[in-house]
C-alpha atoms as a PDB file:
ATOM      1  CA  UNK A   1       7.638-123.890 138.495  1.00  0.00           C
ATOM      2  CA  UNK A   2       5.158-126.558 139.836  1.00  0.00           C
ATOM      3  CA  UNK A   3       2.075-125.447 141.542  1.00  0.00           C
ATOM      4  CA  UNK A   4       2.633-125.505 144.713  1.00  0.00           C
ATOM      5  CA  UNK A   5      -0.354-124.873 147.257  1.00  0.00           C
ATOM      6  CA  UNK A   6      -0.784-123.015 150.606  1.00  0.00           C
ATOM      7  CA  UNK A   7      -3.029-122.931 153.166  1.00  0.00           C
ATOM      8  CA  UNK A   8      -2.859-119.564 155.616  1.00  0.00           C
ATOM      9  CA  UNK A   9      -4.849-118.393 158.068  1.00  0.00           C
ATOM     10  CA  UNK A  10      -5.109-114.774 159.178  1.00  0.00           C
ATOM     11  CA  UNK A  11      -6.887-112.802 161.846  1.00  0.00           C
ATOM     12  CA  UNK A  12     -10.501-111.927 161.041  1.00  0.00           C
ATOM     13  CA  UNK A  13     -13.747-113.471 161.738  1.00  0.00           C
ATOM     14  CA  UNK A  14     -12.260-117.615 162.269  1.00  0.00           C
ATOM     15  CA  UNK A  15     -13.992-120.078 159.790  1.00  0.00           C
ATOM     16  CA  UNK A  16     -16.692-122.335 161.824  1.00  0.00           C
ATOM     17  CA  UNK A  17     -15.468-125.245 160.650  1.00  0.00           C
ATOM     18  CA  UNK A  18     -11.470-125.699 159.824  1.00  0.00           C
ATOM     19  CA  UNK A  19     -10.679-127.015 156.289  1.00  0.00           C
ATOM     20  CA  UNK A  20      -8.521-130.588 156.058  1.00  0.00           C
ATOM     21  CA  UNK A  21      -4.850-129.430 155.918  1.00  0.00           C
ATOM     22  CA  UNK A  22      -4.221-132.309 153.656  1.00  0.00           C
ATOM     23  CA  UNK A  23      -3.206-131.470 150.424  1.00  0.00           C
ATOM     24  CA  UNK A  24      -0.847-128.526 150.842  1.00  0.00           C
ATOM     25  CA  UNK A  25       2.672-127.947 150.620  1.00  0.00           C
ATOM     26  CA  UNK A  26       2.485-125.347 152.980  1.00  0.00           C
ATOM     27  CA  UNK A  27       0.763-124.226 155.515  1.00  0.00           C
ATOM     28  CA  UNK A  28       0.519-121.024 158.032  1.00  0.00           C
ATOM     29  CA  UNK A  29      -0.884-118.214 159.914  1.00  0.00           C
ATOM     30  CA  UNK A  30      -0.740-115.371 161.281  1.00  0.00           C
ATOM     31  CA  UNK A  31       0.350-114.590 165.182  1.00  0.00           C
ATOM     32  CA  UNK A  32      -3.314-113.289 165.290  1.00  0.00           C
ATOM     33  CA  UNK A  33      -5.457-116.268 164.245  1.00  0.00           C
ATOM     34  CA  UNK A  34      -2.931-118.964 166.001  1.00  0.00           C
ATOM     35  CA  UNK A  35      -4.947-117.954 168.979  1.00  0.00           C
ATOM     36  CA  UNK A  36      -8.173-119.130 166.807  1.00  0.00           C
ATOM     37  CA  UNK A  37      -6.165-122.475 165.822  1.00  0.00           C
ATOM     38  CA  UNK A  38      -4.846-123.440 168.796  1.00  0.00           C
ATOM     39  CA  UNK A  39      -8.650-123.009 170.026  1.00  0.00           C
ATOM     40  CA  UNK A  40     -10.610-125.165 167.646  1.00  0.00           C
ATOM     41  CA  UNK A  41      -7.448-128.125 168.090  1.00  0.00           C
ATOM     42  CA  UNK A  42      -6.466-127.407 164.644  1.00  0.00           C
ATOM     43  CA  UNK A  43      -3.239-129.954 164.509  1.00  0.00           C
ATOM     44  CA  UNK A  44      -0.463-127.316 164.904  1.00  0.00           C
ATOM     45  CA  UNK A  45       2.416-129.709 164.384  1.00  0.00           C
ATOM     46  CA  UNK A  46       0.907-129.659 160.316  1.00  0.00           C
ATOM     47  CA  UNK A  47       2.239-125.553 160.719  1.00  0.00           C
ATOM     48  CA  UNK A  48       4.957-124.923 158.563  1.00  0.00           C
ATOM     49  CA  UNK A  49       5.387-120.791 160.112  1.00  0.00           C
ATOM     50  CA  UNK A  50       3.679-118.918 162.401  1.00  0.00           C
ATOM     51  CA  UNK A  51       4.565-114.706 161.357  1.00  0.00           C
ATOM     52  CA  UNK A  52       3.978-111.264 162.398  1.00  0.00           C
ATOM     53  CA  UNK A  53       4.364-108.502 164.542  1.00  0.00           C
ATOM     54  CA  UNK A  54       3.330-110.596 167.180  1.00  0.00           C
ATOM     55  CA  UNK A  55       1.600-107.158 169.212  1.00  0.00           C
ATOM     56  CA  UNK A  56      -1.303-110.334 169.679  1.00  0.00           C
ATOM     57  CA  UNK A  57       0.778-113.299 170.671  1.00  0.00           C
ATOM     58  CA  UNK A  58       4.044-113.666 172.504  1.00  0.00           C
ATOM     59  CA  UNK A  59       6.253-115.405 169.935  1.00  0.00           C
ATOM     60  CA  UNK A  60       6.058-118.452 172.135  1.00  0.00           C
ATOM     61  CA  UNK A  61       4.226-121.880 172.117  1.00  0.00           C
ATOM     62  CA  UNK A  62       4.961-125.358 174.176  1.00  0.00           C
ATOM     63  CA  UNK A  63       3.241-127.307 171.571  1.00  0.00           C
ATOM     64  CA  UNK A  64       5.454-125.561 168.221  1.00  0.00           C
ATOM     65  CA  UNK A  65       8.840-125.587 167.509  1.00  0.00           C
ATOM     66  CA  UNK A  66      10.449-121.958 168.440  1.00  0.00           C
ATOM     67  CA  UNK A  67      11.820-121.920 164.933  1.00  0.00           C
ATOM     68  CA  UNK A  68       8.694-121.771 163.144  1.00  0.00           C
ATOM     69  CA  UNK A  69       7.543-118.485 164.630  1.00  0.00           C
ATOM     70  CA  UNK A  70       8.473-115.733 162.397  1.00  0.00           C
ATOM     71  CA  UNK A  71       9.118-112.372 163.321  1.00  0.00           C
ATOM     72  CA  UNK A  72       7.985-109.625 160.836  1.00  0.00           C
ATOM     73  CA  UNK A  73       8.195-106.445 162.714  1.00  0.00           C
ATOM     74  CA  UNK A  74       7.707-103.879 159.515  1.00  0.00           C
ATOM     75  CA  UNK A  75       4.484-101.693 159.890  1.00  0.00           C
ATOM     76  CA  UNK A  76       4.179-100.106 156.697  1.00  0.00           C
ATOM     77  CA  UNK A  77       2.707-103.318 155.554  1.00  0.00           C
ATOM     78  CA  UNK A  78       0.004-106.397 157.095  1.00  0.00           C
ATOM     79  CA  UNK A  79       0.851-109.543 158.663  1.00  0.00           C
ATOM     80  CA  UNK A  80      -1.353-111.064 155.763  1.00  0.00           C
ATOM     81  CA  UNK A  81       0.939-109.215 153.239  1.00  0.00           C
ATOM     82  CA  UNK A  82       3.906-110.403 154.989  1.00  0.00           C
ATOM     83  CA  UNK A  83       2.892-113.789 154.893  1.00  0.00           C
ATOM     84  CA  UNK A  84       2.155-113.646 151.322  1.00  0.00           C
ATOM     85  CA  UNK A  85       5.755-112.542 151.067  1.00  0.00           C
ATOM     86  CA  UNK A  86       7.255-115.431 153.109  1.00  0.00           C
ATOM     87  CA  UNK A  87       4.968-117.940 150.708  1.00  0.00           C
ATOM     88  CA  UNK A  88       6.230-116.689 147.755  1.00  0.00           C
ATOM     89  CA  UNK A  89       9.850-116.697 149.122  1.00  0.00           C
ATOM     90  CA  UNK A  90       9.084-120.833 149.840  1.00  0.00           C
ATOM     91  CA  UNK A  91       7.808-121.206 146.625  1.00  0.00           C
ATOM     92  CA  UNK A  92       4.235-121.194 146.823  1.00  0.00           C
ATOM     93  CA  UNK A  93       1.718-120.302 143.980  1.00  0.00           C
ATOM     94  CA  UNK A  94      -1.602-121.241 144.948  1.00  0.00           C
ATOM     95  CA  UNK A  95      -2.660-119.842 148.575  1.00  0.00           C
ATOM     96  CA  UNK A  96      -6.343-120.306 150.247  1.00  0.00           C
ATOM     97  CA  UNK A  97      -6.851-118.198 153.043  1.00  0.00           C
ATOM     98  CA  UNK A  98      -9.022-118.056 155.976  1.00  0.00           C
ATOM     99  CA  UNK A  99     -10.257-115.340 158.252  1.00  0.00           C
ATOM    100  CA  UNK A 100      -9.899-112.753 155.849  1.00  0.00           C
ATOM    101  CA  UNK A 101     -13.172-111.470 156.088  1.00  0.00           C
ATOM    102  CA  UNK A 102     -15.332-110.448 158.854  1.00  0.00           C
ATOM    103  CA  UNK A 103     -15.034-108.304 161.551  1.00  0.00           C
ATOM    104  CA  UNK A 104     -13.810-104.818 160.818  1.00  0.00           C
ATOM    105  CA  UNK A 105     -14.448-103.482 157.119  1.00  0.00           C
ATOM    106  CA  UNK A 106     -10.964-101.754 156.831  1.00  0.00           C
ATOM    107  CA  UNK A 107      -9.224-105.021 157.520  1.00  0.00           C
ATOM    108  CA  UNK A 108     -11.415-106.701 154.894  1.00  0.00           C
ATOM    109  CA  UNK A 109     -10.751-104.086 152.218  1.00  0.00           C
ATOM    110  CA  UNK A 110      -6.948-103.969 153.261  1.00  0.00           C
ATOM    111  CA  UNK A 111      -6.716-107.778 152.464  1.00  0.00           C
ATOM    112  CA  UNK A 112      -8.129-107.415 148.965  1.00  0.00           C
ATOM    113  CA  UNK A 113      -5.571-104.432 148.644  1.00  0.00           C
ATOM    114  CA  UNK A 114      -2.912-107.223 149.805  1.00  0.00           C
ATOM    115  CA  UNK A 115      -4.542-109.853 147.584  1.00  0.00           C
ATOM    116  CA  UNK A 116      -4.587-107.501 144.607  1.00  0.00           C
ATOM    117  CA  UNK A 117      -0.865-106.438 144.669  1.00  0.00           C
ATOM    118  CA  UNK A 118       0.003-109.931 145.000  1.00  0.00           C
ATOM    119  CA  UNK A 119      -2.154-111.502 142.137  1.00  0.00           C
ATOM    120  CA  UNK A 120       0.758-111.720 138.984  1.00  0.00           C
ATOM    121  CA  UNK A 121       3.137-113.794 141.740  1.00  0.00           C
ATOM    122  CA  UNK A 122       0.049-115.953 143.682  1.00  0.00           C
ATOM    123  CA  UNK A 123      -3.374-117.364 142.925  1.00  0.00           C
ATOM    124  CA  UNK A 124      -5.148-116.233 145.502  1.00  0.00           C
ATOM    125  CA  UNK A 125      -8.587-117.653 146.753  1.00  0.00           C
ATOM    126  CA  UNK A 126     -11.043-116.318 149.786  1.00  0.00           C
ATOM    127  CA  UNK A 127     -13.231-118.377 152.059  1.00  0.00           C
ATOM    128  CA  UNK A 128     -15.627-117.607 154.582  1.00  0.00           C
ATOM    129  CA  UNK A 129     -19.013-118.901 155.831  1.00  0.00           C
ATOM    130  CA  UNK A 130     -20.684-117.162 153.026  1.00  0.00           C
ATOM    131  CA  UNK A 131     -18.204-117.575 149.582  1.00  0.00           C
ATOM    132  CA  UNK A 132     -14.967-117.751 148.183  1.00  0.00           C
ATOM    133  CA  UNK A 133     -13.782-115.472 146.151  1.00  0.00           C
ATOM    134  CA  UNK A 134     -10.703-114.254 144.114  1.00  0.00           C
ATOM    135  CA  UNK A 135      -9.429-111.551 141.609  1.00  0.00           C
ATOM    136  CA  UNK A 136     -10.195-113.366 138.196  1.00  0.00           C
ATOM    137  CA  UNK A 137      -7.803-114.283 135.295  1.00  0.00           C
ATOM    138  CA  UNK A 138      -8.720-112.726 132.164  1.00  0.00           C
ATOM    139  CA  UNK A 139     -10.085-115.678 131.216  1.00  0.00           C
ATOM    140  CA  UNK A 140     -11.930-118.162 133.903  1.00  0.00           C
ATOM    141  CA  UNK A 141     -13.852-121.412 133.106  1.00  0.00           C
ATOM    142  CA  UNK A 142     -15.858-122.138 136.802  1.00  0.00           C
ATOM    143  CA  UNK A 143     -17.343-126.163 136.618  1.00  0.00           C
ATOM    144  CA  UNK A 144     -20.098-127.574 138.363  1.00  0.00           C
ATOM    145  CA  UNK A 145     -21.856-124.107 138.984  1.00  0.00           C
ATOM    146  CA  UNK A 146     -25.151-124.734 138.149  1.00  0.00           C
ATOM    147  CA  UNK A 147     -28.155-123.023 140.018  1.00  0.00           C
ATOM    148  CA  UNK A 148     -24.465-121.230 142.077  1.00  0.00           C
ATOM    149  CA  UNK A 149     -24.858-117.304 142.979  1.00  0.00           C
ATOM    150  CA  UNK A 150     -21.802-115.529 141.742  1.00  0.00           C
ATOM    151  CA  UNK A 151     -21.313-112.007 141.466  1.00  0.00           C
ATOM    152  CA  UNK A 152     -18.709-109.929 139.161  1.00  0.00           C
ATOM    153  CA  UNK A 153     -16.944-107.028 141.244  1.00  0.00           C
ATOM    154  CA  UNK A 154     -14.991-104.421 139.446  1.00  0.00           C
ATOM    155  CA  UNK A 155     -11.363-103.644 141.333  1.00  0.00           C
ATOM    156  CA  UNK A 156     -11.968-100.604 140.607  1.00  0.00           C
ATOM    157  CA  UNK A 157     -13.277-101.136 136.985  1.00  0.00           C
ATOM    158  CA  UNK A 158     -12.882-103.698 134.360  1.00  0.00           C
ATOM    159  CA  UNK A 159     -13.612-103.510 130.427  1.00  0.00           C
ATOM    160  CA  UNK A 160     -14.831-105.876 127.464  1.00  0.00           C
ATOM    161  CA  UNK A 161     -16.517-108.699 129.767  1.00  0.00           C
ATOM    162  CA  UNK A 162     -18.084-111.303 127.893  1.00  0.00           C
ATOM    163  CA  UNK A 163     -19.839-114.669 130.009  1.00  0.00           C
ATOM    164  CA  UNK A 164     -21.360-117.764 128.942  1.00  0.00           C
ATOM    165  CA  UNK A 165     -23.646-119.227 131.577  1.00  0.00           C
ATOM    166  CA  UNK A 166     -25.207-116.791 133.452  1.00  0.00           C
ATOM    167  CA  UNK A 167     -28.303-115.908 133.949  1.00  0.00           C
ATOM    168  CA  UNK A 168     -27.652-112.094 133.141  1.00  0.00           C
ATOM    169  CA  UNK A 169     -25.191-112.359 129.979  1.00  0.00           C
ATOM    170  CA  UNK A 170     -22.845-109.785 129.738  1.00  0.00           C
ATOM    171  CA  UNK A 171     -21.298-109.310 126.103  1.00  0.00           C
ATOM    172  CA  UNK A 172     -18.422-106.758 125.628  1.00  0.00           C
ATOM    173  CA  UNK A 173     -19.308-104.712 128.458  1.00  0.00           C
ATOM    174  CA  UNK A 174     -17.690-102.924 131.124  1.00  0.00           C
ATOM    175  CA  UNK A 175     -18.087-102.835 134.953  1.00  0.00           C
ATOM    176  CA  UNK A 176     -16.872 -99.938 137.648  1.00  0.00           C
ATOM    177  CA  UNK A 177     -17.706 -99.137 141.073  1.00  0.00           C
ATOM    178  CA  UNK A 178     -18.502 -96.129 140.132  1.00  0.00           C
ATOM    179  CA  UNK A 179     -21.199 -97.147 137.621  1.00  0.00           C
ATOM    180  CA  UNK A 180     -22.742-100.845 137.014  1.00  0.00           C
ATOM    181  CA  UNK A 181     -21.506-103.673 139.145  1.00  0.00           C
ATOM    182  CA  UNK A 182     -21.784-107.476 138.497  1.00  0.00           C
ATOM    183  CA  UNK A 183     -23.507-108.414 142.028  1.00  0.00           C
ATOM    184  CA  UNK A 184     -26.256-111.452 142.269  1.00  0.00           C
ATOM    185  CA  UNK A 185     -26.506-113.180 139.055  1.00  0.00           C
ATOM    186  CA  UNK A 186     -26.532-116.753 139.166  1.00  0.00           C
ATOM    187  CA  UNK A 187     -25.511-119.689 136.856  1.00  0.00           C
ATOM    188  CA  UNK A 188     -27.896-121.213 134.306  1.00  0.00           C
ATOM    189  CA  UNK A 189     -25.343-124.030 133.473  1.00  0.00           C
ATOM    190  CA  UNK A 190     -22.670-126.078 134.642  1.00  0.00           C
ATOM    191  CA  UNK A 191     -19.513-123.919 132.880  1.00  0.00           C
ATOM    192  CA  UNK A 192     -19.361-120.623 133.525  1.00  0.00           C
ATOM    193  CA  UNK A 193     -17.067-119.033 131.385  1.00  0.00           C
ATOM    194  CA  UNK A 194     -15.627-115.399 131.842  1.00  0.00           C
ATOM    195  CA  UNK A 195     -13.586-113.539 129.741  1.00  0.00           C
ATOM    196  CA  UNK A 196     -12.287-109.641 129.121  1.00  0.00           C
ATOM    197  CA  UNK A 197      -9.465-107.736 128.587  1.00  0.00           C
ATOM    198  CA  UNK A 198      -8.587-104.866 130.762  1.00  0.00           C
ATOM    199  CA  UNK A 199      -9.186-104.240 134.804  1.00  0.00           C
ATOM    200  CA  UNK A 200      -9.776-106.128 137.474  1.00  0.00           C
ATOM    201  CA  UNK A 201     -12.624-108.258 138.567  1.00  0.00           C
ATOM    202  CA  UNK A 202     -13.358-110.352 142.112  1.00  0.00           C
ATOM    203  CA  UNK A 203     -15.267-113.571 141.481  1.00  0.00           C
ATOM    204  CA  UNK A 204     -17.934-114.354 144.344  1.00  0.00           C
ATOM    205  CA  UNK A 205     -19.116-118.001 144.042  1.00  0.00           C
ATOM    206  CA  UNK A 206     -21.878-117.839 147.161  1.00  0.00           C
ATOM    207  CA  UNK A 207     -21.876-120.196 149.628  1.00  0.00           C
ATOM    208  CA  UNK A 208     -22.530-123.727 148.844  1.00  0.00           C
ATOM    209  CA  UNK A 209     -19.019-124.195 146.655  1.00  0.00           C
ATOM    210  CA  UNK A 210     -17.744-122.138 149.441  1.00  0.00           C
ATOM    211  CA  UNK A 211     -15.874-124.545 151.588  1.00  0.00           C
ATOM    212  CA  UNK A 212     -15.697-128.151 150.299  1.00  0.00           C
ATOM    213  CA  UNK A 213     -14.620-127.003 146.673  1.00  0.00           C
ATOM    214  CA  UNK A 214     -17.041-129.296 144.846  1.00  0.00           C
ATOM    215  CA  UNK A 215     -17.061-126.753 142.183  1.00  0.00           C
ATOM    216  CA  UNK A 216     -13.935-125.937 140.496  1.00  0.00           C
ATOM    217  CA  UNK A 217     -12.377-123.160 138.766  1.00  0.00           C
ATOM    218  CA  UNK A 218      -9.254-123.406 135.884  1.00  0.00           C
ATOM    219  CA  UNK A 219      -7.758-120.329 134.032  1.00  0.00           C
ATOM    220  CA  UNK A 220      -7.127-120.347 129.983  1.00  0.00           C
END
């Protein structure tokens, strides 16, 4: 399959400034952050669906075809998870997402819950006004990261980590949330390169990479 990107937006804390929708294949958000969109004169006609339960917006819009709002009514799961589904179902295989952090904590940790059972079907990748961030590969080459803040967060543990670039080296260890975590180191060169072999791990890059994706990231 060809990589095919997506750009969705979903209801927490809206970014301050809206990325370019150029670029993507797709693009979407939830009935929540439409409201945010529609606000800051994002240009809706580039929305390819609009989905949820819609308990936050009508289902209606004079400026969007009627066809593009989705209905997703099921509440044993999110309307970010549900608009993961309806991406993969189109194809996609790259998503960034916005407004997934922010505002209430369980939200936050229910979208890395989302994120996490969706990582073996879609690459996944965070941003907010402070990072981006994404459950790694097992094996992760970052560019241009240089003098960057990035921390290593165990989901809930991960085993045999090895780096190359970081201040704080970390060869053959392991990580958990219930012992050491990965948090604050920062690149001493312009690779980073990550590697290990069991568990899961969330990337931070901090801020500066955040939004205009000067630095980039490839898996091996």
């Amino acid at each position: 399959m060809n990589q095919r990107s997506a750009l969705l937006f979903i209801n927490g804390v809206p970014p301050e400034k809206l990325p370019s929708p150029e670029g993507y294949a797709l693009i979407a958000c939830t009935d929540g952050a439409f409201h945010y969109l529609k606000e800051k004169k994002f240009p809706l006609l580039h929305l390819d669906f609009i989905s949820g339960d819609y308990d936050s917006h009508d289902g209606y819009d004079e400026d969007v075809d009627q066809e593009k709002f989705i209905h997703t009514p099921d509440q044993n799961r999110t309307d970010f998870e549900k608009a993961l589904e309806i991406i993969v179902d189109e194809g996609g295989t790259h998503v960034d997402v916005y407004g997934g952090s922010g505002a209430e904590m369980d939200h936050f940790l229910g979208n890395l819950t989302a994120a996490f059972r969706y990582k073996e079907r879609l690459s996944i990748t965070f941003y907010d006004e402070f990072s981006r961030y994404f459950f790694s590969p097992k094996n992760l080459v970052l560019n241009n990261m240089k003098g960057e803040i990035i921390s290593l967060y165990p989901f809930p543990e991960a085993h045999h980590i090895s780096t190359n670039g970081l201040n704080w080296e970390l060869k053959d260890e392991s990580l958990s949330q219930t012992g050491r975590i990965g948090t604050r180191n920062f690149a001493v060169a312009d690779s980073v390169i990550l590697h290990f072999t069991k568990g899961d791990l969330i990337v931070f890059v901090a801020n500066e990479n955040a939004a205009g994706g000067e630095g980039g990231q490839s898996s091996q």
